[in-house]
PDB file of N, CA and C in Angstrom:
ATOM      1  N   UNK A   1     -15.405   2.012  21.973  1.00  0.00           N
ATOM      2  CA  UNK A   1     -14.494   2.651  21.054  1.00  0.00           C
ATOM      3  C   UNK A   1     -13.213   1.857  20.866  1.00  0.00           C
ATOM      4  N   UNK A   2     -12.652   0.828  21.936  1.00  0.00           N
ATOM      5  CA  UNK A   2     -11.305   0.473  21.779  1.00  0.00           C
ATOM      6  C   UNK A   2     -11.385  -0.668  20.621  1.00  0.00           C
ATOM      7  N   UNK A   3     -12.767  -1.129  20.101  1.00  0.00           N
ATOM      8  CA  UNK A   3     -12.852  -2.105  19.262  1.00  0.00           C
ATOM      9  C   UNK A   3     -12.918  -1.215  17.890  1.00  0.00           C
ATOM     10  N   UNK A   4     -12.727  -0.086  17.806  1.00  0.00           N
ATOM     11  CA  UNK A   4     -12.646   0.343  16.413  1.00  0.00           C
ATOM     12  C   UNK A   4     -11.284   0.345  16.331  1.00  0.00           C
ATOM     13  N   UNK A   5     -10.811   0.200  17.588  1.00  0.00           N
ATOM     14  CA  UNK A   5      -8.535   0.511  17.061  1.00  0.00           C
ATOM     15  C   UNK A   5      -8.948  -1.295  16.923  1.00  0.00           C
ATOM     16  N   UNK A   6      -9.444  -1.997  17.074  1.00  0.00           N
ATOM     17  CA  UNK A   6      -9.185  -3.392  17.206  1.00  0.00           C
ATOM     18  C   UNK A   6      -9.381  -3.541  15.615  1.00  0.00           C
ATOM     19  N   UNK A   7     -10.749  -2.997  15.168  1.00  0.00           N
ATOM     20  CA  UNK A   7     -10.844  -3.081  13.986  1.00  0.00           C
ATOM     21  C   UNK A   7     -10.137  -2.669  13.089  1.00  0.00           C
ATOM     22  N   UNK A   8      -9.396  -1.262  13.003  1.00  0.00           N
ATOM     23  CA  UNK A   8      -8.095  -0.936  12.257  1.00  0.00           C
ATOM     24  C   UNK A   8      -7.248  -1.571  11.715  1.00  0.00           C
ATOM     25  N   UNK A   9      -6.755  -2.353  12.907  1.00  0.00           N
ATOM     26  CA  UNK A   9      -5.479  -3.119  13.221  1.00  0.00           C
ATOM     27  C   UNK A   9      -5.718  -3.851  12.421  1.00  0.00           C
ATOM     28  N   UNK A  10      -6.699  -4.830  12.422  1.00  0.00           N
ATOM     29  CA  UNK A  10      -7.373  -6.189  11.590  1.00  0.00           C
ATOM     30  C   UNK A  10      -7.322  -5.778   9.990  1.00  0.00           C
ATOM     31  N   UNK A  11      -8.063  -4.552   9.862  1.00  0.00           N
ATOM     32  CA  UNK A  11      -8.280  -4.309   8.982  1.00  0.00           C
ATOM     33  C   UNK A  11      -6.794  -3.900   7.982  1.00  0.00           C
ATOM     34  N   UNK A  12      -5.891  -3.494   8.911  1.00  0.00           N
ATOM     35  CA  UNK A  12      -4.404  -3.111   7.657  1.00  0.00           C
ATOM     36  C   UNK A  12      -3.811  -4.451   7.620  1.00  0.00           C
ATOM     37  N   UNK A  13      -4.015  -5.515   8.613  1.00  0.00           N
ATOM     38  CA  UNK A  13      -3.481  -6.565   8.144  1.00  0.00           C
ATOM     39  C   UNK A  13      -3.472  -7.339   7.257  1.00  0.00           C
ATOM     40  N   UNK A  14      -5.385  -6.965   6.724  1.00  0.00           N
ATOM     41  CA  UNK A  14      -6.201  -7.667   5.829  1.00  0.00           C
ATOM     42  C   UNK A  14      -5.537  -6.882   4.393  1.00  0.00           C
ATOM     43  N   UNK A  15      -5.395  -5.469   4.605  1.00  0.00           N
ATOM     44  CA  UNK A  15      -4.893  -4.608   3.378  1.00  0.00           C
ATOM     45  C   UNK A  15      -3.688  -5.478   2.737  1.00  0.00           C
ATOM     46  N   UNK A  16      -2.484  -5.299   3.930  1.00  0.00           N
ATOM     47  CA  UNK A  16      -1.128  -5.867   3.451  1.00  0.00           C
ATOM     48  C   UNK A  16      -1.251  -7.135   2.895  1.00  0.00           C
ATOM     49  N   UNK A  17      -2.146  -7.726   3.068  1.00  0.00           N
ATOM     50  CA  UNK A  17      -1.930  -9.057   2.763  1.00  0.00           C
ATOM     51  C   UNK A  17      -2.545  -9.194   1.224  1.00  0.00           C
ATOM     52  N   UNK A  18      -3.767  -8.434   1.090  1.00  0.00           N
ATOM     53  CA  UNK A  18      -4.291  -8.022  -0.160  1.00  0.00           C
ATOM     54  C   UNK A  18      -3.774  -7.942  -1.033  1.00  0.00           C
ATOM     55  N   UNK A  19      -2.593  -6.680  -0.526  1.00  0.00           N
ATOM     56  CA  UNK A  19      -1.908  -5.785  -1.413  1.00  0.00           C
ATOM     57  C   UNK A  19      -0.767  -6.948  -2.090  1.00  0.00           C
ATOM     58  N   UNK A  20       0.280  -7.619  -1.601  1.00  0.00           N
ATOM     59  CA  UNK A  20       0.834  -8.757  -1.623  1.00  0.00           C
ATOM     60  C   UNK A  20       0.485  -9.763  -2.887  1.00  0.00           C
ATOM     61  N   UNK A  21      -1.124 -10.207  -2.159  1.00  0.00           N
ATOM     62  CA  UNK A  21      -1.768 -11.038  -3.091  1.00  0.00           C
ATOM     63  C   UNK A  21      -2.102 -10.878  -4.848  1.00  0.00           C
ATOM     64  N   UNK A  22      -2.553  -9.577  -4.705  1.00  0.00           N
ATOM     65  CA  UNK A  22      -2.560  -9.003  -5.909  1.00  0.00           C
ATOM     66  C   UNK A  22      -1.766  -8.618  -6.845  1.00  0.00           C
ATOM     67  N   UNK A  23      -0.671  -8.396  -5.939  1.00  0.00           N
ATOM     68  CA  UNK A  23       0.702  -7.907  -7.223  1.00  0.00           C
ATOM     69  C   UNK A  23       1.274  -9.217  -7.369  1.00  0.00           C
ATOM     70  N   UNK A  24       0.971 -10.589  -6.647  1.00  0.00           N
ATOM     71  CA  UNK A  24       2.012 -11.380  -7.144  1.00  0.00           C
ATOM     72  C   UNK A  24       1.439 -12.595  -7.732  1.00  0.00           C
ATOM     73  N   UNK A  25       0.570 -12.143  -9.006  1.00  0.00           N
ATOM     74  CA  UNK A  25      -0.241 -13.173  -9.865  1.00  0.00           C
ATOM     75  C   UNK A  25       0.640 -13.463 -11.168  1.00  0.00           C
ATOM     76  N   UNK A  26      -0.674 -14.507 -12.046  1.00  0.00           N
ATOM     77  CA  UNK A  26       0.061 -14.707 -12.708  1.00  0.00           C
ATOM     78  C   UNK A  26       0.435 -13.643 -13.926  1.00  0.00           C
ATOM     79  N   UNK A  27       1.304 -14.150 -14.940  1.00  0.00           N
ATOM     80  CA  UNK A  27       1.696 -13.261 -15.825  1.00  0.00           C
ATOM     81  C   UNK A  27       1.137 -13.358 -17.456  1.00  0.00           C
ATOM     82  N   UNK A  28       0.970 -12.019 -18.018  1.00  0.00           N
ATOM     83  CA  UNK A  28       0.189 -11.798 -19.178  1.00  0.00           C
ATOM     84  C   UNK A  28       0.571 -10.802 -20.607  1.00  0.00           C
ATOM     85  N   UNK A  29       0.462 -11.399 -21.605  1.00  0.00           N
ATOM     86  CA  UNK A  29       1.341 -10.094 -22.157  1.00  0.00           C
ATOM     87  C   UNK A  29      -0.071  -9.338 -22.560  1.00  0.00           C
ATOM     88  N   UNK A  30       0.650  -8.399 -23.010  1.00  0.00           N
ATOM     89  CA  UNK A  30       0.050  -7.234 -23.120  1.00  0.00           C
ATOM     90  C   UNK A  30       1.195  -6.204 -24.327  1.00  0.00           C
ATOM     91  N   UNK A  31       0.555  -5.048 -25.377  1.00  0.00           N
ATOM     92  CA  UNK A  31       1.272  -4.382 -25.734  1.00  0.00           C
ATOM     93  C   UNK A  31       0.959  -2.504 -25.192  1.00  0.00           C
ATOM     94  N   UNK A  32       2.195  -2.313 -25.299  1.00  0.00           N
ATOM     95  CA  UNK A  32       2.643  -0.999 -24.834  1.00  0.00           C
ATOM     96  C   UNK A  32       2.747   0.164 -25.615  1.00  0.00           C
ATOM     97  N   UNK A  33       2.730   1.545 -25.467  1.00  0.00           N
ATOM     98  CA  UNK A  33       3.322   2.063 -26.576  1.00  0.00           C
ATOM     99  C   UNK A  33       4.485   2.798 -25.989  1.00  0.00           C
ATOM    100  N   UNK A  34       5.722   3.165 -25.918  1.00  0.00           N
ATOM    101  CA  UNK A  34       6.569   4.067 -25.661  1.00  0.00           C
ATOM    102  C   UNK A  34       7.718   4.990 -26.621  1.00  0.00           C
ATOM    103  N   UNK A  35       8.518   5.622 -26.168  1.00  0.00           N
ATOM    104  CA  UNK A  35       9.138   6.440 -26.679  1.00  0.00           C
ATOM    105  C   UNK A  35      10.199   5.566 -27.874  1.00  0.00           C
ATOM    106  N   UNK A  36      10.233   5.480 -28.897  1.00  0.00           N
ATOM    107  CA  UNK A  36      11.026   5.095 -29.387  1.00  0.00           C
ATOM    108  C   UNK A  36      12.230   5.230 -29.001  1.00  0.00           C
ATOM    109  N   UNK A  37      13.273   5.866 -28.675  1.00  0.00           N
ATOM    110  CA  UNK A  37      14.343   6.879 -28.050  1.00  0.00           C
ATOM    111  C   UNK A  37      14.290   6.080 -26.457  1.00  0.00           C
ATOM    112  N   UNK A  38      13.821   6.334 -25.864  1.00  0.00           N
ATOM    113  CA  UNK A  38      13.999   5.980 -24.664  1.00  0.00           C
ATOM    114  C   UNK A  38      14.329   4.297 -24.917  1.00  0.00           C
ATOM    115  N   UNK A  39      13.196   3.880 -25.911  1.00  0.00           N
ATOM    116  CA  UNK A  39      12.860   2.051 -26.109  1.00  0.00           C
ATOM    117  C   UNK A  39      14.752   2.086 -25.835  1.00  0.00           C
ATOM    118  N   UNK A  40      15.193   2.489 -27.619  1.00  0.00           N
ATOM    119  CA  UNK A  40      16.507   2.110 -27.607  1.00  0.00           C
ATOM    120  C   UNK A  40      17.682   2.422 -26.853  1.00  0.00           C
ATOM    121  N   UNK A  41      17.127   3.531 -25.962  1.00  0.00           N
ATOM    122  CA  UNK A  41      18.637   4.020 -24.708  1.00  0.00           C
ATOM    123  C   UNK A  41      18.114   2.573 -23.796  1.00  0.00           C
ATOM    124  N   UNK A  42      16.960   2.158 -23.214  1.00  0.00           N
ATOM    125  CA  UNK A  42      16.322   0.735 -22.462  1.00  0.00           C
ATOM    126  C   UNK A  42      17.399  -0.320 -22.978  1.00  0.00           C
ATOM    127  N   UNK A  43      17.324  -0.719 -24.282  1.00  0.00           N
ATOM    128  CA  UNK A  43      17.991  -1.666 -24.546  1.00  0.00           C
ATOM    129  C   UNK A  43      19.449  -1.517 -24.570  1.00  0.00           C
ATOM    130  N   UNK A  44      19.853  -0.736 -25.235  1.00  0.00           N
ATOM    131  CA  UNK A  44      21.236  -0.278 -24.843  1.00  0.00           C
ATOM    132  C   UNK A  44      21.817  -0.738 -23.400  1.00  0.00           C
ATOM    133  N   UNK A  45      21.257  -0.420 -22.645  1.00  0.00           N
ATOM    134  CA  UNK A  45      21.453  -0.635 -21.180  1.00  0.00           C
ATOM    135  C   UNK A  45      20.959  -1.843 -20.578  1.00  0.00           C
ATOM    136  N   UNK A  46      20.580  -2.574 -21.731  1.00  0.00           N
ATOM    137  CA  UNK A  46      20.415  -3.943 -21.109  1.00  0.00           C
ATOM    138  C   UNK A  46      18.989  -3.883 -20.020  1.00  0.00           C
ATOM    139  N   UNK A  47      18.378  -3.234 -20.122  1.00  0.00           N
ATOM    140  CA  UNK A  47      17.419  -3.557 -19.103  1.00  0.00           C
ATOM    141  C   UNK A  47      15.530  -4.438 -19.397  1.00  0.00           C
ATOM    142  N   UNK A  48      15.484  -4.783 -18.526  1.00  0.00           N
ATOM    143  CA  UNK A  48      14.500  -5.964 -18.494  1.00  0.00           C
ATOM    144  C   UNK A  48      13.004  -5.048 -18.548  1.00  0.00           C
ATOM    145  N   UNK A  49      12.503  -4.837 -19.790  1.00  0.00           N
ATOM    146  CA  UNK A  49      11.595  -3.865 -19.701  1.00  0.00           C
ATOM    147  C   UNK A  49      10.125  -4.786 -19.300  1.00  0.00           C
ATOM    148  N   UNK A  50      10.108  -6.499 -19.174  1.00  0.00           N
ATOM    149  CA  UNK A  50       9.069  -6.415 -18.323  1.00  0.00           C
ATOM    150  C   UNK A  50       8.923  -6.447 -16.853  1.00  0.00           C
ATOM    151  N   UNK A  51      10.346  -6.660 -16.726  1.00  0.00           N
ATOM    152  CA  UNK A  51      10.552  -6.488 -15.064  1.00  0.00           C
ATOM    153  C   UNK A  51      10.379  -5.357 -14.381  1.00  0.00           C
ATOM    154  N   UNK A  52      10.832  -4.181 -15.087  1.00  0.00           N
ATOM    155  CA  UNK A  52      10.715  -2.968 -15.141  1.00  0.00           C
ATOM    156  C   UNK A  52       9.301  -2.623 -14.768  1.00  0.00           C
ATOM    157  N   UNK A  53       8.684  -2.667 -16.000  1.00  0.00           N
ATOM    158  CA  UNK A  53       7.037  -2.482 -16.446  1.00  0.00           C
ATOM    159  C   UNK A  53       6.730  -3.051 -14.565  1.00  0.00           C
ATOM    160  N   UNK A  54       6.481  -4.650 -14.642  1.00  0.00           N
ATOM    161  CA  UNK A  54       6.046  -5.140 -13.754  1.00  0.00           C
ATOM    162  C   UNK A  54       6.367  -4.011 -12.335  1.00  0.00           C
ATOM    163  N   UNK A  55       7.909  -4.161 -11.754  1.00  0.00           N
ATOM    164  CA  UNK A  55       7.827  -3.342 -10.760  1.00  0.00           C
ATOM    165  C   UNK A  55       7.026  -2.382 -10.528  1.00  0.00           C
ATOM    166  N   UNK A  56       7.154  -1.448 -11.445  1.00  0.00           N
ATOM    167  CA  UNK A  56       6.735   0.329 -11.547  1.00  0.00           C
ATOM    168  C   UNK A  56       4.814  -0.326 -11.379  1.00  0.00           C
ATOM    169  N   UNK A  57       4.120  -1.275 -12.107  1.00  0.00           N
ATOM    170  CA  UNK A  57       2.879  -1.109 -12.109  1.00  0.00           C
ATOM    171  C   UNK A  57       2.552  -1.536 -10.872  1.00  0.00           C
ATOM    172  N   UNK A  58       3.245  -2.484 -10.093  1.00  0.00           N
ATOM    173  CA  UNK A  58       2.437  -2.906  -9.178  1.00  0.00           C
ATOM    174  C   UNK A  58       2.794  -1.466  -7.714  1.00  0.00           C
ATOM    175  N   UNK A  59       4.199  -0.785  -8.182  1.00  0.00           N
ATOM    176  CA  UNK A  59       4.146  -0.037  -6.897  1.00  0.00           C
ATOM    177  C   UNK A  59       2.968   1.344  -7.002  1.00  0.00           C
ATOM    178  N   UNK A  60       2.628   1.499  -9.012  1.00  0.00           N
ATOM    179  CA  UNK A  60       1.690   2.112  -8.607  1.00  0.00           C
ATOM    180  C   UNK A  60       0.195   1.285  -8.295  1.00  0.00           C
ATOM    181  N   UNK A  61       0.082   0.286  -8.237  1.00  0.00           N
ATOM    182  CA  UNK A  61      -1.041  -0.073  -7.818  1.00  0.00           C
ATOM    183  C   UNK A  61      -1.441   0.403  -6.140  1.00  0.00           C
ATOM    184  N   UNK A  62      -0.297  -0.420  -5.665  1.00  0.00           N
ATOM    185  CA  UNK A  62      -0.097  -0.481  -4.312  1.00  0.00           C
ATOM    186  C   UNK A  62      -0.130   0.973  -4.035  1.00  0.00           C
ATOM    187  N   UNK A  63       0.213   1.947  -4.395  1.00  0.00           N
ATOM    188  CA  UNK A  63      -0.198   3.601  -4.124  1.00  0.00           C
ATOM    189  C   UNK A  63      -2.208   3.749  -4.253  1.00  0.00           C
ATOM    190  N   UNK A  64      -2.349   3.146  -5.088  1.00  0.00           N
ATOM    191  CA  UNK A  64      -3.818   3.570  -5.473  1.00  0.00           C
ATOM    192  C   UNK A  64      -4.647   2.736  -4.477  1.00  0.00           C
ATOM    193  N   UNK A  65      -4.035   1.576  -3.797  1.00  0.00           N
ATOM    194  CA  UNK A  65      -4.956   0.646  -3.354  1.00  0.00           C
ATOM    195  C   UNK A  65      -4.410   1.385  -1.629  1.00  0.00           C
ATOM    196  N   UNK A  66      -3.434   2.066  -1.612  1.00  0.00           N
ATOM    197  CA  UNK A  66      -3.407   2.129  -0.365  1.00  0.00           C
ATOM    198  C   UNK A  66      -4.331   3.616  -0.011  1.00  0.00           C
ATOM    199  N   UNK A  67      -4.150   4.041  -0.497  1.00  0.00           N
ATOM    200  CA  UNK A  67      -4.766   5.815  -1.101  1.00  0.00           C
ATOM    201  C   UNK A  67      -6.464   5.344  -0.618  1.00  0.00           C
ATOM    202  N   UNK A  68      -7.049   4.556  -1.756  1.00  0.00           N
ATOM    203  CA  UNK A  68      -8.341   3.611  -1.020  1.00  0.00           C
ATOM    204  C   UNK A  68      -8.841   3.625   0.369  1.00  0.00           C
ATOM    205  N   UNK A  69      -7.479   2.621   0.820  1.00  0.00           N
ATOM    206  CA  UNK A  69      -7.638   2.135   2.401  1.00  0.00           C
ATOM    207  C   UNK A  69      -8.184   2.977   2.989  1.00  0.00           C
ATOM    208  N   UNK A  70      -7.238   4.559   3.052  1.00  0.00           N
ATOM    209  CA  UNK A  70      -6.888   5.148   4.167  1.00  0.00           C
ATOM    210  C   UNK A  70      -8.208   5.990   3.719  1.00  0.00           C
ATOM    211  N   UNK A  71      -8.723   6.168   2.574  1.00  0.00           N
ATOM    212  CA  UNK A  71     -10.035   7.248   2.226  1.00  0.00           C
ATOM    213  C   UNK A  71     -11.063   6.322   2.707  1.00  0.00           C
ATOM    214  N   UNK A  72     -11.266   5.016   2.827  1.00  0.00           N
ATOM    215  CA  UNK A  72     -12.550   4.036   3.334  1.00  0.00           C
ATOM    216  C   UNK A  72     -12.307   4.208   4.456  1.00  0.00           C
ATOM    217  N   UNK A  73     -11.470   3.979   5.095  1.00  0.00           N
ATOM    218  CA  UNK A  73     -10.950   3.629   6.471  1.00  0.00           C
ATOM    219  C   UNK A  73     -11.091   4.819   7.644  1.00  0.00           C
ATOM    220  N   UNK A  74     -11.509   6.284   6.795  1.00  0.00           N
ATOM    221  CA  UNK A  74     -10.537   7.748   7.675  1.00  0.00           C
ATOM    222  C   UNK A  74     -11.445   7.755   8.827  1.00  0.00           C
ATOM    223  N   UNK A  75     -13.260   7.422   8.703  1.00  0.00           N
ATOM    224  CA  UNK A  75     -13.779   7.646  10.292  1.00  0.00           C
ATOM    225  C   UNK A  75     -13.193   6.719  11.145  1.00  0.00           C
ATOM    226  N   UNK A  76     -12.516   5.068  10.946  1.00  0.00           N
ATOM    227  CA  UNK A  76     -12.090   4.237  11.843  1.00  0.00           C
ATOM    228  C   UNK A  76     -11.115   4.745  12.270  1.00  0.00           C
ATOM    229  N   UNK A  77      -9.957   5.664  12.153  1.00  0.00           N
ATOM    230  CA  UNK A  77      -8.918   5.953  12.403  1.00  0.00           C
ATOM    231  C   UNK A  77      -9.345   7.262  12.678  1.00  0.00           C
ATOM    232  N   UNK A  78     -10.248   8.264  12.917  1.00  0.00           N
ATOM    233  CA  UNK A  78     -10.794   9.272  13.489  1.00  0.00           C
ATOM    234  C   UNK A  78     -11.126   9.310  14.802  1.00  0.00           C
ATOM    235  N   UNK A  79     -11.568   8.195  14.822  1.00  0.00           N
ATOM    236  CA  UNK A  79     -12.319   7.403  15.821  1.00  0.00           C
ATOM    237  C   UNK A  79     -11.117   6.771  16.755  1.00  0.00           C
ATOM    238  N   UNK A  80     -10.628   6.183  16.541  1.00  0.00           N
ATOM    239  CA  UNK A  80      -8.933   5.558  17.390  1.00  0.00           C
ATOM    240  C   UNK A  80      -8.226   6.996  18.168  1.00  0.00           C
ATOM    241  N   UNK A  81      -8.090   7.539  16.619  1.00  0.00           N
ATOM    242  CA  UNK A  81      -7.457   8.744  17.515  1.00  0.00           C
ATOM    243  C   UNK A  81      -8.038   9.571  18.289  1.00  0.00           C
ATOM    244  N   UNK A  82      -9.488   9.747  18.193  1.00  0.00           N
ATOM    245  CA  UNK A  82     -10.198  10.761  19.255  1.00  0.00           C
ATOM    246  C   UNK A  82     -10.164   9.635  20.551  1.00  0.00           C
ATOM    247  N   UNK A  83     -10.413   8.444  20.489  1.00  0.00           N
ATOM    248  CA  UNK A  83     -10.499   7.689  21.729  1.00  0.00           C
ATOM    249  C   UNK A  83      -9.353   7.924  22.474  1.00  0.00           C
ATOM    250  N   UNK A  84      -8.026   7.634  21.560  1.00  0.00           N
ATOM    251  CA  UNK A  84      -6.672   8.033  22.300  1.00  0.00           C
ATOM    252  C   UNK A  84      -6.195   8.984  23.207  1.00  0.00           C
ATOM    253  N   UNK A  85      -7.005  10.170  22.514  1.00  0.00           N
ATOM    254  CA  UNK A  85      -7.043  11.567  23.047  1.00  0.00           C
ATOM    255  C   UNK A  85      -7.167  11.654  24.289  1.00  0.00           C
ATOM    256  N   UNK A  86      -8.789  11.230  24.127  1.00  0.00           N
ATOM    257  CA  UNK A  86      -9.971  10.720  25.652  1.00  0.00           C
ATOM    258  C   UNK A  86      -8.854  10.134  26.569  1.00  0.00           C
ATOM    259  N   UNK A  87      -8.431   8.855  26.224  1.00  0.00           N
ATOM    260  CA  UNK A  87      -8.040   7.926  27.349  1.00  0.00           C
ATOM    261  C   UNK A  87      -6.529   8.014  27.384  1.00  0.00           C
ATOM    262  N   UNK A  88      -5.688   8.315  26.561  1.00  0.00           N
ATOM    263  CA  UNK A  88      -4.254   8.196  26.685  1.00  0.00           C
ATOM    264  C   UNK A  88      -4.038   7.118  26.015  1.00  0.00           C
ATOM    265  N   UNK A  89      -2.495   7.056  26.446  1.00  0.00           N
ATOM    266  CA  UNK A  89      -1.857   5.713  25.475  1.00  0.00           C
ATOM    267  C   UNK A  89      -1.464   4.976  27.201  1.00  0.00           C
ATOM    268  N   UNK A  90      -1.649   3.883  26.339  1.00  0.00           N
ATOM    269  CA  UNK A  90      -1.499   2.604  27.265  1.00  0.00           C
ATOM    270  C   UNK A  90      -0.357   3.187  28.152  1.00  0.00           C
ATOM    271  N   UNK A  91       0.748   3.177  27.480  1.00  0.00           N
ATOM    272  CA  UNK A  91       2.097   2.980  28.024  1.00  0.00           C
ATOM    273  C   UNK A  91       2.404   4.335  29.181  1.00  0.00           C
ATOM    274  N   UNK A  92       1.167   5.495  28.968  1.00  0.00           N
ATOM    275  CA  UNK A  92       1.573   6.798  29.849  1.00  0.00           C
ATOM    276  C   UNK A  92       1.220   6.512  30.791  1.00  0.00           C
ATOM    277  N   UNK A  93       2.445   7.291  31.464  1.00  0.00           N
ATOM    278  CA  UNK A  93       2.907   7.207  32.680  1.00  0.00           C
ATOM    279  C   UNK A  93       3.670   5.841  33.458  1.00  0.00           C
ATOM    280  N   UNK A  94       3.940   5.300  32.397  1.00  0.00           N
ATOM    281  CA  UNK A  94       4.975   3.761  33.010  1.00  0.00           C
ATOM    282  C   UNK A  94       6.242   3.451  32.824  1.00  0.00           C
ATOM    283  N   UNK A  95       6.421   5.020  31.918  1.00  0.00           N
ATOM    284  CA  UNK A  95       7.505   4.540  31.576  1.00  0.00           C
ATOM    285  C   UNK A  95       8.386   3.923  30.314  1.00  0.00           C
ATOM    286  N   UNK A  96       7.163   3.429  29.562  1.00  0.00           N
ATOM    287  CA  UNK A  96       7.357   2.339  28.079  1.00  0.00           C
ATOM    288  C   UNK A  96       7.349   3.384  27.103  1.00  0.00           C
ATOM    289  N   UNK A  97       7.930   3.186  26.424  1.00  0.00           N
ATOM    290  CA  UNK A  97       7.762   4.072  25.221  1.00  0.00           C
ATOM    291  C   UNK A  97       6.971   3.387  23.880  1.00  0.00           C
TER     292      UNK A  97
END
């Protein structure tokens, strides 16, 4: 069982790094449709609507891809935590937090 927390571990490292990889490609246009009204309060205010765009899509990506993980992932981390249960945490009774 302690190789499924081994596998976890591996496995969110592999996520983060994913997640990273994917939002920071190259760039493409694309057209949009939005609020007229809002468009011109946007510009008014000077703001960078593909920087904008960009941010907002990749943090919702990164929601959907993490949402993923944790739904593929839930018996490996079922599994960690029932082992934990079983055996304790390393650090009990030593003192470590």
């Amino acid at each position: 069982m302690a190789s499924l927390c081994d596998t976890l571990v591996r496995m969110s490292c592999v996520y983060k790094e994913g997640v990273m990889l994917s939002i920071a490609g190259n760039k493409k246009r694309t057209n949009v449709t939005l609020s007229a009204d809002l468009l011109e309060q946007a510009k008014a205010f000077g703001i960078n609507l593909s920087a904008t765009f960009d941010k907002a899509l990749g943090e919702a990506v990164k929601e959907k891809q993490r949402a993923l993980f944790l739904e593929e992932n839930q018996q490996a981390m079922d599994s960690c935590n029932a082992f934990t249960e079983k055996a304790g945490l390393f650090s009990q009774g030593r003192g470590v937090l």
